[in-house]
Structures are given as structure tokens and as C-alpha cells.
Protein backbone atom coordinates (compact mmCIF):
# COMPACT_ATOMS: atom_id res chain seq x y z
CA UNK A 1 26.70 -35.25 -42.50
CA UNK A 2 27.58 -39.06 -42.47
CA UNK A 3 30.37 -41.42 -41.56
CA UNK A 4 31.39 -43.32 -44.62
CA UNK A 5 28.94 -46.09 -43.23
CA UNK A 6 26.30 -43.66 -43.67
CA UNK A 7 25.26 -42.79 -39.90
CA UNK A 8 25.16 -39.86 -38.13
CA UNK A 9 28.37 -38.49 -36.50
CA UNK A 10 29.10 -37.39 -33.26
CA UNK A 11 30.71 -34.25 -32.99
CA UNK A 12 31.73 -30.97 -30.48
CA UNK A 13 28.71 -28.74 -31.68
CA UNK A 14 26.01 -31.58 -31.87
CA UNK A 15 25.46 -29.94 -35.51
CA UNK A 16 24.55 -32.99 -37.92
CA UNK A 17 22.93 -31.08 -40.80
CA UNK A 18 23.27 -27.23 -41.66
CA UNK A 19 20.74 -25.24 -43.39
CA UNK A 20 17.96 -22.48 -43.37
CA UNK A 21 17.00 -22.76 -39.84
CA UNK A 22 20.95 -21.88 -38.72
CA UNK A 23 21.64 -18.45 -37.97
CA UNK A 24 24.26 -18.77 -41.32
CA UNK A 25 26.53 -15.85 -42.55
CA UNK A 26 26.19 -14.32 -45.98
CA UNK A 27 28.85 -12.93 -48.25
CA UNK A 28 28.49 -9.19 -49.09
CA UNK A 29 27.82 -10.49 -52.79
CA UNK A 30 25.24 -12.63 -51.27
CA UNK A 31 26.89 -15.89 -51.80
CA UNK A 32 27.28 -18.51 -48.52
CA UNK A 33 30.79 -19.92 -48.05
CA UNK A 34 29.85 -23.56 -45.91
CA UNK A 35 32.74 -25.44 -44.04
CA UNK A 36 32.83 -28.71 -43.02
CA UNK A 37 36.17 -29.21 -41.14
CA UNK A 38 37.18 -32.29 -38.42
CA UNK A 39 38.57 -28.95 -36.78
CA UNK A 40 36.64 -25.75 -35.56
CA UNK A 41 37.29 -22.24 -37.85
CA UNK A 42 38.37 -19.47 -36.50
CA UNK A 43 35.28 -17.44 -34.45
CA UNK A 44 33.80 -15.96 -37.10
CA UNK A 45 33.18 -19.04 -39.32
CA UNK A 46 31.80 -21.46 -36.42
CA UNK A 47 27.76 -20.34 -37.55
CA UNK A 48 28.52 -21.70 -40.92
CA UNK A 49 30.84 -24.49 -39.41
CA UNK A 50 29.55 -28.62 -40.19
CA UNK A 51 32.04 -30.80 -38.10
CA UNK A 52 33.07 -33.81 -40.46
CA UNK A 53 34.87 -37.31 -39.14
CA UNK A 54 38.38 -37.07 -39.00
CA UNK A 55 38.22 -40.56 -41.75
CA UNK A 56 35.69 -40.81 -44.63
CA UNK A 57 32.16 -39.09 -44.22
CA UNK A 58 29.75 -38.50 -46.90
CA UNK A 59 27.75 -35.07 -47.79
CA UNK A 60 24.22 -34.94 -48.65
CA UNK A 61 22.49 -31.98 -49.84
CA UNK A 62 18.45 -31.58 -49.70
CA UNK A 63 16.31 -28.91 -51.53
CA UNK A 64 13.00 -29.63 -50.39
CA UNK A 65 11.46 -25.96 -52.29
CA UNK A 66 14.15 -24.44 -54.14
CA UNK A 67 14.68 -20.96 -54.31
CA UNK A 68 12.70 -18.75 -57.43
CA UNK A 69 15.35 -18.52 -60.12
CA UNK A 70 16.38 -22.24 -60.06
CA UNK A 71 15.81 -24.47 -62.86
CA UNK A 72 12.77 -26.63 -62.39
CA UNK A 73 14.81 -29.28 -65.10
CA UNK A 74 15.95 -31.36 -61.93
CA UNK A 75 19.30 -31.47 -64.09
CA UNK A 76 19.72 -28.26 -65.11
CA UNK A 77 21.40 -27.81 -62.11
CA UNK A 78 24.47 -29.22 -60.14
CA UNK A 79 25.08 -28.93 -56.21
CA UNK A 80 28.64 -27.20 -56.20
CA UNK A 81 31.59 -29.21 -55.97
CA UNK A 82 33.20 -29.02 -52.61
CA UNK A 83 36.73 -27.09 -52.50
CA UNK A 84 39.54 -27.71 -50.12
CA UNK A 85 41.26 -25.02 -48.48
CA UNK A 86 44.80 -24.69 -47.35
């Protein structure tokens, strides 16, 4: 996670990047819901919780060794889009 200068930001949770080596919840279905919030979740969300900036902030997202059953085509596939909740 970076500030819209591209450094590092401080935050509550000293959490600047979020990934395999976090203790992350799973869906039932398998799927991973992520959220980056200026705000904490509610309890149950924290482990899966990126604090952002409360102004601009940019997301990067690394795949070192992707999982079996994604293309090897480096664009045959596209990081998800970001959705904001209510």
C-alpha cells in the first residue's frame, strides 16, 4: 500500500502489504474478500484488513509464483477491479 507519492504509509496495524504469510480468512466457496479501509472493519474482518490513507494511495499487487490453474499468458489474466462498499 502507497500514498499517492508512492511511499509507504503509516498506519494503526503497522500492516503495509497483505498476502500469503497473513493469517487471511477464506470464503466458504474458497474465494478471499480483501479490505483496504482508512477505518478498521468490524472484528471479524481486521485479519484481512489493509489500512489505506485517508487521501489518495495507490494498490500494487505482486504474484511472484502464481497459483496452478492460472494462465501462464501474462495477459490472460487481470488483477480484479477493486469494489467499494457502502
Amino acid at each position: 500500500m502507497y500514498d499517492e507519492d508512492r511511499y509507504l504509509t503509516d498506519n494503526p496495524i503497522n500492516r503495509y502489504a497483505i498476502g500469503d504469510r497473513n493469517e487471511l480468512k477464506y470464503n466458504p466457496d474458497g474465494s478471499l474478500d480483501l479490505y483496504l479501509s482508512h477505518k478498521a472493519p468490524e472484528e471479524s474482518k481486521i485479519s484481512n484488513w489493509l489500512p489505506v490513507p485517508d487521501t489518495l494511495f495507490n494498490v500494487t499487487a505482486r504474484l511472484y509464483i502464481p497459483a496452478p490453474g492460472l494462465p501462464s499468458d501474462p495477459g490472460a489474466w487481470k488483477n480484479p477491479s477493486p469494489e467499494k462498499l457502502k
